[in-house]
PDB file of N, CA and C in Angstrom:
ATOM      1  N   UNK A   1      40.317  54.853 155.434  1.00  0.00           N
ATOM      2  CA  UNK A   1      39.826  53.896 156.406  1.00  0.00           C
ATOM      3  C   UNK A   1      40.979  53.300 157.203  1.00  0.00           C
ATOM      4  N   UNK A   2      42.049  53.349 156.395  1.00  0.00           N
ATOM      5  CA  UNK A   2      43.369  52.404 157.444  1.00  0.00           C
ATOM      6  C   UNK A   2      43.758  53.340 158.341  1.00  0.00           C
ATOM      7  N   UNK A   3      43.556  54.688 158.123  1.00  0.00           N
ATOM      8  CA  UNK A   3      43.980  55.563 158.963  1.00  0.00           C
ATOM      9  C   UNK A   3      43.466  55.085 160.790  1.00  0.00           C
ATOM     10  N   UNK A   4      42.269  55.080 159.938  1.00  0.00           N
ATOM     11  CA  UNK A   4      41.286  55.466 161.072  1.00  0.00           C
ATOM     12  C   UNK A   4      41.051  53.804 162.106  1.00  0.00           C
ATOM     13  N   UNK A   5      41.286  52.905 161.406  1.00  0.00           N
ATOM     14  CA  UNK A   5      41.701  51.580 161.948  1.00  0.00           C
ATOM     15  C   UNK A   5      42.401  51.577 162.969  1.00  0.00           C
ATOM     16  N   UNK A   6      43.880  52.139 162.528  1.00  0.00           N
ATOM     17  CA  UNK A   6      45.421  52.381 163.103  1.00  0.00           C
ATOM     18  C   UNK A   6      44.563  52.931 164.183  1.00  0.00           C
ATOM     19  N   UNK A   7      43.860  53.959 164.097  1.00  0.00           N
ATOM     20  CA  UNK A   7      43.892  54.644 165.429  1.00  0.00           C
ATOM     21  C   UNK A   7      43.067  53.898 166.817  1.00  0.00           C
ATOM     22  N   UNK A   8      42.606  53.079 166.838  1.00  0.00           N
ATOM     23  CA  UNK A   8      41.614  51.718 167.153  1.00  0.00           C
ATOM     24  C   UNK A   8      42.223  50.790 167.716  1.00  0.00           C
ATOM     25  N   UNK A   9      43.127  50.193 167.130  1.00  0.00           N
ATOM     26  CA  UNK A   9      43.721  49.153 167.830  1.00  0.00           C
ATOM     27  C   UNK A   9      44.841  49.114 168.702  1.00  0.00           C
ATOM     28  N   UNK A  10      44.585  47.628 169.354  1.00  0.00           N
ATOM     29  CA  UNK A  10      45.603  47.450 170.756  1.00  0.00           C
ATOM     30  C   UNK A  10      47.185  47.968 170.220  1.00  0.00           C
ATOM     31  N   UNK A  11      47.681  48.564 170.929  1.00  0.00           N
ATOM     32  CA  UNK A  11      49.261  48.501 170.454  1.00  0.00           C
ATOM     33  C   UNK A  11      50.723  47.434 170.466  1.00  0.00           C
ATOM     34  N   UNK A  12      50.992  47.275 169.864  1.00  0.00           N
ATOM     35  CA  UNK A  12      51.910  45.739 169.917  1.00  0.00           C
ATOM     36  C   UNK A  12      52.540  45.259 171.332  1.00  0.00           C
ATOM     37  N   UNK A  13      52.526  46.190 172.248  1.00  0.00           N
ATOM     38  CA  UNK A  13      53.329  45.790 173.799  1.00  0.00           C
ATOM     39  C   UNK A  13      51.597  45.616 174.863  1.00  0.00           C
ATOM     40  N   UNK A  14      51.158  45.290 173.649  1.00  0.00           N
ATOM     41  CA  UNK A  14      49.556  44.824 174.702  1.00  0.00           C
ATOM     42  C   UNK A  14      48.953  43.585 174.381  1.00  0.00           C
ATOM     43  N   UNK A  15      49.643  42.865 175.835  1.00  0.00           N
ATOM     44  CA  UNK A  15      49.572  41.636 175.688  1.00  0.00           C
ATOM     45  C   UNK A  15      48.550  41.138 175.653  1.00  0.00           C
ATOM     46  N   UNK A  16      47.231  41.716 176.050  1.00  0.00           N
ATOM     47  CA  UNK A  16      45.604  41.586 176.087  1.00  0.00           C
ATOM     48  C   UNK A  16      44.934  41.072 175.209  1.00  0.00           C
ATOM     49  N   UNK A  17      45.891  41.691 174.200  1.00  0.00           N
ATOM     50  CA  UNK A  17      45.382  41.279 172.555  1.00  0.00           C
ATOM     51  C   UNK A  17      46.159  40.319 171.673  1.00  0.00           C
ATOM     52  N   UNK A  18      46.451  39.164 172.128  1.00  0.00           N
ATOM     53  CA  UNK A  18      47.571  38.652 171.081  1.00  0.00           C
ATOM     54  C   UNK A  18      47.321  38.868 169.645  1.00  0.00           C
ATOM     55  N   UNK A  19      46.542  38.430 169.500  1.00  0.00           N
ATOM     56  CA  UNK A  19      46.336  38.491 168.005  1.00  0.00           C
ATOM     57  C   UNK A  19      46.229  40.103 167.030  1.00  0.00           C
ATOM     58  N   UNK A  20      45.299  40.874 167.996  1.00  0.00           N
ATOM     59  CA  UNK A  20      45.046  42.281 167.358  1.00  0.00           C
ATOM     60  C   UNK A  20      46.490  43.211 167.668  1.00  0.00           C
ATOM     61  N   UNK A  21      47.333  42.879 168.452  1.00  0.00           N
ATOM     62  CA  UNK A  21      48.406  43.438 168.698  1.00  0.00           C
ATOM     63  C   UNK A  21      49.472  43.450 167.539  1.00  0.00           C
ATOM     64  N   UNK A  22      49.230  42.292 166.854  1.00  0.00           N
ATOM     65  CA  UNK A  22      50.285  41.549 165.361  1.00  0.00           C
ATOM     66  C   UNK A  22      49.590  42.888 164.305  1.00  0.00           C
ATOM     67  N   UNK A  23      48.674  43.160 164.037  1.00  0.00           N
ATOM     68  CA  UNK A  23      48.277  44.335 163.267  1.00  0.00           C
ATOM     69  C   UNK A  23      49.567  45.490 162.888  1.00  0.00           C
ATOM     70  N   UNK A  24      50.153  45.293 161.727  1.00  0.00           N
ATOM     71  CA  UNK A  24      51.052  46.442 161.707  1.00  0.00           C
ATOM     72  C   UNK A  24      50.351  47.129 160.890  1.00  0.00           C
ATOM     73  N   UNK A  25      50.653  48.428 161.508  1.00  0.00           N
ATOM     74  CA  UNK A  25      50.196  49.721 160.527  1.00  0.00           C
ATOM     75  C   UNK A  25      50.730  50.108 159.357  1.00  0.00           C
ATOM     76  N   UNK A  26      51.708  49.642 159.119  1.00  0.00           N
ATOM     77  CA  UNK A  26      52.691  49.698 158.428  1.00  0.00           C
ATOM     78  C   UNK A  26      53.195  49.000 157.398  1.00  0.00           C
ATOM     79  N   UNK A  27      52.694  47.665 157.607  1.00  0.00           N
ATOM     80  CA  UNK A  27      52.669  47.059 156.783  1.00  0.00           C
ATOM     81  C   UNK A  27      51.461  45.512 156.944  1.00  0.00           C
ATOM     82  N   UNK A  28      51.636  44.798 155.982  1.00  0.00           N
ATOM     83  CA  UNK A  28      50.401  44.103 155.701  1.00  0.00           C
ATOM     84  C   UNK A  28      50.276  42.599 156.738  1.00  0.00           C
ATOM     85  N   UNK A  29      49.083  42.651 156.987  1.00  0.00           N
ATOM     86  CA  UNK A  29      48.833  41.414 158.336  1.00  0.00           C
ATOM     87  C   UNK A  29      47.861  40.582 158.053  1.00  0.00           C
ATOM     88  N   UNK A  30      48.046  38.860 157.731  1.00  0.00           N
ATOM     89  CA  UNK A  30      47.538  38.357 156.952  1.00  0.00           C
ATOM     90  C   UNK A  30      46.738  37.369 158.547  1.00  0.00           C
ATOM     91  N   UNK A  31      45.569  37.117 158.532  1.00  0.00           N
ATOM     92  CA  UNK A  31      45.137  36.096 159.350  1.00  0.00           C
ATOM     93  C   UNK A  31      44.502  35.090 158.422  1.00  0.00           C
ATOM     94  N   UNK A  32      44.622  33.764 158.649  1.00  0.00           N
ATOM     95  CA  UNK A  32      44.298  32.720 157.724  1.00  0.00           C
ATOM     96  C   UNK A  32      42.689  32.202 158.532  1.00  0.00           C
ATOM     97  N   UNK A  33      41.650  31.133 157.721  1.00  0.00           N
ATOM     98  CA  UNK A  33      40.550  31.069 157.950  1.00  0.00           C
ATOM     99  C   UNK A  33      40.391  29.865 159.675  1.00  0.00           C
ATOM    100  N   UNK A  34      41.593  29.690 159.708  1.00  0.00           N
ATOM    101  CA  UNK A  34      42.520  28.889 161.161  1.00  0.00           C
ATOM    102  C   UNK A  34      42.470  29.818 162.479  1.00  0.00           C
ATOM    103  N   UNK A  35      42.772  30.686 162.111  1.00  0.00           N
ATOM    104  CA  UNK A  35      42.924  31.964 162.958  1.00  0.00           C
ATOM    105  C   UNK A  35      41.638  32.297 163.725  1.00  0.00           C
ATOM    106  N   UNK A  36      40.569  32.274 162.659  1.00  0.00           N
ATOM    107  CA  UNK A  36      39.379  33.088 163.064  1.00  0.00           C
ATOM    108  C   UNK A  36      38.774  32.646 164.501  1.00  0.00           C
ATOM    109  N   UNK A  37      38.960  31.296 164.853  1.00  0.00           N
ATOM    110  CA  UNK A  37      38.452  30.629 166.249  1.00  0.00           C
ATOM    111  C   UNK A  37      39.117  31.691 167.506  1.00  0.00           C
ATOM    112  N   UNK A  38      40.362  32.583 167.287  1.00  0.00           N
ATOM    113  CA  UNK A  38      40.734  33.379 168.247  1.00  0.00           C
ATOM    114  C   UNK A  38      40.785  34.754 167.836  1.00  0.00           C
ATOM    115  N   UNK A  39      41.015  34.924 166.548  1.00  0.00           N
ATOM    116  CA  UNK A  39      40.696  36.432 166.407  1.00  0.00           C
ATOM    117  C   UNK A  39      39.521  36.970 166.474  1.00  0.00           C
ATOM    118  N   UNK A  40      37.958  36.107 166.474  1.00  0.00           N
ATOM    119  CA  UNK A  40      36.880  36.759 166.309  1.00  0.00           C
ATOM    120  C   UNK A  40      36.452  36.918 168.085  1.00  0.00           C
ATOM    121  N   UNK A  41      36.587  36.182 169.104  1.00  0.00           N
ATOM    122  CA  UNK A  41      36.415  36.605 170.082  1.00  0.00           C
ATOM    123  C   UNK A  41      37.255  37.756 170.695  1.00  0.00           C
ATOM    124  N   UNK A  42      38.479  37.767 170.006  1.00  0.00           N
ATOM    125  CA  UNK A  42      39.323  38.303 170.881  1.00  0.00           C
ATOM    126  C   UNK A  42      38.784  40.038 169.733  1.00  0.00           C
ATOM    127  N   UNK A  43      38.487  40.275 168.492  1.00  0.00           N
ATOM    128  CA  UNK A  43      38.037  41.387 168.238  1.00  0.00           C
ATOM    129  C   UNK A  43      36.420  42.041 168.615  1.00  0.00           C
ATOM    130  N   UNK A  44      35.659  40.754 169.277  1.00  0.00           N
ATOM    131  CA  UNK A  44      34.682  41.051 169.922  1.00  0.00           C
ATOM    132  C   UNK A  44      34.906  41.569 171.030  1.00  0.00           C
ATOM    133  N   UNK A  45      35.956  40.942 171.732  1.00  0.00           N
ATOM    134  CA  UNK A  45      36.068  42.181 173.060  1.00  0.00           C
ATOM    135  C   UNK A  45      36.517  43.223 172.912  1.00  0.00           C
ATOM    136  N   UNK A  46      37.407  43.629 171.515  1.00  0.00           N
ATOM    137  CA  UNK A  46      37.924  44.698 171.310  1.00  0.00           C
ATOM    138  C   UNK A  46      36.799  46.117 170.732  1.00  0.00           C
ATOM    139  N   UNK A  47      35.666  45.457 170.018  1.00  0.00           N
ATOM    140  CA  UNK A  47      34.998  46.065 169.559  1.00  0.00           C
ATOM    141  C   UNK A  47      33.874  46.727 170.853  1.00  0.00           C
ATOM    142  N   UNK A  48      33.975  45.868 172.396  1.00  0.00           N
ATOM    143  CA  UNK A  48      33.173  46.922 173.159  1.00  0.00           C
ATOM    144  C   UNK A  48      33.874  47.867 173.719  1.00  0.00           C
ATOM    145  N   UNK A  49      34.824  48.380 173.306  1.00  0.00           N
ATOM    146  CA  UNK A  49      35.060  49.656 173.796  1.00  0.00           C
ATOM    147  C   UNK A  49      35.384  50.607 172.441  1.00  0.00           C
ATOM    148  N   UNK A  50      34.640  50.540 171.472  1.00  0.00           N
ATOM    149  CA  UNK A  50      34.678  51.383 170.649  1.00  0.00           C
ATOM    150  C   UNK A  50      33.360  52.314 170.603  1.00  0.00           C
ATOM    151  N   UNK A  51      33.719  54.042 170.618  1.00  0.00           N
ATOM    152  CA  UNK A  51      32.706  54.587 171.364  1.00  0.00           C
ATOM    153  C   UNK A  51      32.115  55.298 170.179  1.00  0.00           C
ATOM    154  N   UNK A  52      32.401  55.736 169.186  1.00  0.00           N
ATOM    155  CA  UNK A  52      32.445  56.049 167.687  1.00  0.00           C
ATOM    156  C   UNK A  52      31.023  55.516 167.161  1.00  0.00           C
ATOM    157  N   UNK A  53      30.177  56.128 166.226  1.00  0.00           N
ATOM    158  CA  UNK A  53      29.033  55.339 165.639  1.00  0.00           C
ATOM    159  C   UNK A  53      30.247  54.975 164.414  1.00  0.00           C
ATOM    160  N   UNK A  54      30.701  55.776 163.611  1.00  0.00           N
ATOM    161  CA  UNK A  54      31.307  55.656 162.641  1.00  0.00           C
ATOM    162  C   UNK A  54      32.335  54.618 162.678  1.00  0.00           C
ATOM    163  N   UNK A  55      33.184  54.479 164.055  1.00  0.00           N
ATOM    164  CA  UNK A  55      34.272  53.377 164.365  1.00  0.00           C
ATOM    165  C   UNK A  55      33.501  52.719 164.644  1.00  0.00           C
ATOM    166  N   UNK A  56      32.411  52.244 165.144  1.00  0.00           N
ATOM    167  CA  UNK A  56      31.805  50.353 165.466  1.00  0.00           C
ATOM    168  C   UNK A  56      31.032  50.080 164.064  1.00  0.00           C
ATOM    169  N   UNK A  57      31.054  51.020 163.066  1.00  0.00           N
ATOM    170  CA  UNK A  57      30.856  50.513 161.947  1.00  0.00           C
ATOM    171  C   UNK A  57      32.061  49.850 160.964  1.00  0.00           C
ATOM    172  N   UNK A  58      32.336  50.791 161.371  1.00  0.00           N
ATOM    173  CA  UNK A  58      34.273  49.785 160.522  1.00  0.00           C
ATOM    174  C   UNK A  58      34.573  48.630 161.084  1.00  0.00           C
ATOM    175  N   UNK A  59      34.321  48.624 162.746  1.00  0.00           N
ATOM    176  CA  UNK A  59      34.325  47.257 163.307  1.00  0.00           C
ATOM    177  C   UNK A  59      33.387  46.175 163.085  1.00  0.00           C
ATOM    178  N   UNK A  60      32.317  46.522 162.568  1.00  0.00           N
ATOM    179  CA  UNK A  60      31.273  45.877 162.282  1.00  0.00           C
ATOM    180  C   UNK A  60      31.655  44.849 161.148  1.00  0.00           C
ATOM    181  N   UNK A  61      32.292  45.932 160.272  1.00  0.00           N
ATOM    182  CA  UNK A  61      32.432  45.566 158.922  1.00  0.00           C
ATOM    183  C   UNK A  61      33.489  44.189 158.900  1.00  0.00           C
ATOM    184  N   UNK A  62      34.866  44.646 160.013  1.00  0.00           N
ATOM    185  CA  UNK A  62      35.687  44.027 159.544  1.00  0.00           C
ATOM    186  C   UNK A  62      35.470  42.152 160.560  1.00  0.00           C
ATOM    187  N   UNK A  63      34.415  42.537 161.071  1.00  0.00           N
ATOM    188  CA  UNK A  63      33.766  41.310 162.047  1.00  0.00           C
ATOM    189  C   UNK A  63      33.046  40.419 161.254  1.00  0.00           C
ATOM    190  N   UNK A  64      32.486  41.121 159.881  1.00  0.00           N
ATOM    191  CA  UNK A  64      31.515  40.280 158.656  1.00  0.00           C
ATOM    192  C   UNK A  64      32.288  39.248 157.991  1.00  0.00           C
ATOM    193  N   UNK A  65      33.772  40.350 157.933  1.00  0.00           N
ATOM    194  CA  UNK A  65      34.855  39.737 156.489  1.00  0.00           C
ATOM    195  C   UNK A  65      35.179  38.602 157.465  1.00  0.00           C
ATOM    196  N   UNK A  66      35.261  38.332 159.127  1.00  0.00           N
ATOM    197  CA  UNK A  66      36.365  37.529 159.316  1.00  0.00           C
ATOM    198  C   UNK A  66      35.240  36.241 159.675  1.00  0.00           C
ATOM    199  N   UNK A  67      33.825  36.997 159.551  1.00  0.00           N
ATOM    200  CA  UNK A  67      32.621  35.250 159.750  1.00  0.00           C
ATOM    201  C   UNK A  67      33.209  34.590 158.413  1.00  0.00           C
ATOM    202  N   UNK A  68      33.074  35.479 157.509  1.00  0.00           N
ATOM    203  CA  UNK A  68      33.131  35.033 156.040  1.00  0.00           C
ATOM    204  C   UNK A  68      34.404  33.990 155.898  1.00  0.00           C
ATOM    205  N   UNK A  69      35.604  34.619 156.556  1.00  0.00           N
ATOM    206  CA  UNK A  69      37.107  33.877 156.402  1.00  0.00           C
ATOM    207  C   UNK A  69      36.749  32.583 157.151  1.00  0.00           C
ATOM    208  N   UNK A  70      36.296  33.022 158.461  1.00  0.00           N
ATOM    209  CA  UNK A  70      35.918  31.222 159.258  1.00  0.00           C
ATOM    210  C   UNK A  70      35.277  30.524 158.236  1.00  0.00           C
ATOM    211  N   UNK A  71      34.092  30.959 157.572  1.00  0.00           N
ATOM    212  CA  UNK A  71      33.306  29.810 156.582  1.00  0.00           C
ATOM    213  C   UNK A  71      34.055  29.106 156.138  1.00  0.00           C
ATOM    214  N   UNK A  72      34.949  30.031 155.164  1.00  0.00           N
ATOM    215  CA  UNK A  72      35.398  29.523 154.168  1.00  0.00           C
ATOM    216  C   UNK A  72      37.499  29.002 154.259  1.00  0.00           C
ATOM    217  N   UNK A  73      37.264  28.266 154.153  1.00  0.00           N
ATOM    218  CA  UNK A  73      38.910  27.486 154.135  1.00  0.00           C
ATOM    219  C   UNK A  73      39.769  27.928 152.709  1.00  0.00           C
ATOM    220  N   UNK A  74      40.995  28.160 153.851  1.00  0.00           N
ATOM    221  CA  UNK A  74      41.879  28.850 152.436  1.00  0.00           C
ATOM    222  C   UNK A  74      41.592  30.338 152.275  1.00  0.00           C
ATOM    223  N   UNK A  75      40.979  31.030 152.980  1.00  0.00           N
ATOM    224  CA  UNK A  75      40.805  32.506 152.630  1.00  0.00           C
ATOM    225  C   UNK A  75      41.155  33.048 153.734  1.00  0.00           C
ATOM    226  N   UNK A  76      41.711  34.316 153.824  1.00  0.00           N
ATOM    227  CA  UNK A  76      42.037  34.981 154.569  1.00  0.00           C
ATOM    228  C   UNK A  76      41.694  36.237 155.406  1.00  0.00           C
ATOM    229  N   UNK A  77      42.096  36.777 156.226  1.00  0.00           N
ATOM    230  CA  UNK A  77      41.699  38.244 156.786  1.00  0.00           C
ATOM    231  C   UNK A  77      42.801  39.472 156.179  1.00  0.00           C
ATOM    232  N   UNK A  78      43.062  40.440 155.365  1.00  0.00           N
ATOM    233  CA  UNK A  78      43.979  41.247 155.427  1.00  0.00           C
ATOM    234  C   UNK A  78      43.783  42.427 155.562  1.00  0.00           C
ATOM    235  N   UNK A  79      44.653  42.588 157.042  1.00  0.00           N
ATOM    236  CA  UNK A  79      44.697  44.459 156.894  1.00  0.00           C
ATOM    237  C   UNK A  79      45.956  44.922 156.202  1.00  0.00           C
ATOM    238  N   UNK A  80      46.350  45.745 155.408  1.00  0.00           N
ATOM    239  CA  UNK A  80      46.990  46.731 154.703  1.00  0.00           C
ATOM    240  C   UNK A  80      47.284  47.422 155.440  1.00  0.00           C
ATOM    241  N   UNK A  81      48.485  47.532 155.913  1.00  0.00           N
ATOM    242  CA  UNK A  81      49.353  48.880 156.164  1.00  0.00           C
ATOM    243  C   UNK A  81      49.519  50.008 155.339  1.00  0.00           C
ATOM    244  N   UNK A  82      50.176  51.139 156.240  1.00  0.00           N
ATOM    245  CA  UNK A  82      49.538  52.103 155.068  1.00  0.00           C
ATOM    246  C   UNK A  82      51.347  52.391 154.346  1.00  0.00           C
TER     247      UNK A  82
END
Protein backbone atom coordinates (compact mmCIF):
# COMPACT_ATOMS: atom_id res chain seq x y z
CA UNK A 1 0.00 0.00 0.00
CA UNK A 2 2.93 2.61 0.71
CA UNK A 3 4.06 1.85 -2.58
CA UNK A 4 1.17 2.75 -4.17
CA UNK A 5 0.54 5.98 -1.88
CA UNK A 6 4.16 7.25 -2.92
CA UNK A 7 2.92 7.10 -6.28
CA UNK A 8 -0.18 9.65 -5.51
CA UNK A 9 1.15 12.31 -3.90
CA UNK A 10 2.18 16.00 -4.47
CA UNK A 11 5.99 16.04 -4.71
CA UNK A 12 7.96 18.09 -2.09
CA UNK A 13 8.84 21.24 -4.63
CA UNK A 14 4.86 21.55 -4.86
CA UNK A 15 3.99 24.31 -3.20
CA UNK A 16 0.11 23.62 -3.78
CA UNK A 17 0.28 21.20 -1.19
CA UNK A 18 1.96 22.37 1.92
CA UNK A 19 1.13 19.92 4.01
CA UNK A 20 0.87 16.70 1.56
CA UNK A 21 4.20 17.79 0.11
CA UNK A 22 6.00 17.05 3.91
CA UNK A 23 4.99 13.24 3.11
CA UNK A 24 8.36 11.47 2.87
CA UNK A 25 8.47 8.30 1.19
CA UNK A 26 11.14 7.42 2.85
CA UNK A 27 10.70 7.91 5.89
CA UNK A 28 7.96 8.44 8.58
CA UNK A 29 5.48 11.67 8.63
CA UNK A 30 3.69 12.29 11.69
CA UNK A 31 0.53 14.87 11.51
CA UNK A 32 -0.87 15.63 15.00
CA UNK A 33 -4.90 15.90 15.72
CA UNK A 34 -3.93 20.12 15.32
CA UNK A 35 -3.05 19.56 11.90
CA UNK A 36 -6.21 18.02 10.69
CA UNK A 37 -8.09 21.67 10.25
CA UNK A 38 -5.50 21.94 7.09
CA UNK A 39 -4.58 18.64 6.10
CA UNK A 40 -8.17 17.39 5.59
CA UNK A 41 -9.14 20.11 3.11
CA UNK A 42 -6.04 20.34 1.58
CA UNK A 43 -6.21 16.13 1.00
CA UNK A 44 -9.74 16.71 -0.19
CA UNK A 45 -8.54 18.62 -3.01
CA UNK A 46 -5.93 16.21 -3.51
CA UNK A 47 -8.20 13.32 -3.59
CA UNK A 48 -10.22 14.92 -6.81
CA UNK A 49 -7.84 14.12 -9.07
CA UNK A 50 -7.40 10.63 -8.24
CA UNK A 51 -8.63 8.60 -11.24
CA UNK A 52 -8.06 4.93 -9.85
CA UNK A 53 -11.25 3.03 -8.25
CA UNK A 54 -8.60 1.23 -6.26
CA UNK A 55 -6.50 4.70 -5.49
CA UNK A 56 -9.73 6.80 -4.24
CA UNK A 57 -10.15 3.90 -2.06
CA UNK A 58 -6.85 4.20 -0.27
CA UNK A 59 -7.76 7.85 -0.29
CA UNK A 60 -10.89 7.22 1.14
CA UNK A 61 -9.41 5.27 3.74
CA UNK A 62 -6.72 7.53 4.73
CA UNK A 63 -9.54 10.60 4.86
CA UNK A 64 -11.51 8.22 7.71
CA UNK A 65 -8.14 7.85 9.86
CA UNK A 66 -7.58 11.70 9.70
CA UNK A 67 -11.78 12.52 10.75
CA UNK A 68 -10.86 10.09 13.46
CA UNK A 69 -7.35 12.10 14.41
CA UNK A 70 -9.49 15.57 14.32
CA UNK A 71 -11.99 13.87 16.93
CA UNK A 72 -9.73 12.83 18.96
CA UNK A 73 -6.83 15.00 20.78
CA UNK A 74 -3.43 13.65 21.19
CA UNK A 75 -3.62 11.19 18.29
CA UNK A 76 -2.10 11.32 15.28
CA UNK A 77 -1.94 10.76 11.36
CA UNK A 78 1.14 8.43 10.29
CA UNK A 79 2.40 7.63 7.01
CA UNK A 80 5.43 5.17 7.03
CA UNK A 81 8.02 5.45 4.68
CA UNK A 82 9.10 2.65 3.08
Amino acid sequence: MKAELNRLLPTFDDLTFPLLRLIDPYGDTLFSSNQMHGFIPEWDRFALNVQKHEDRELVKHVREVAEKCQKNPHTFLRFRGD
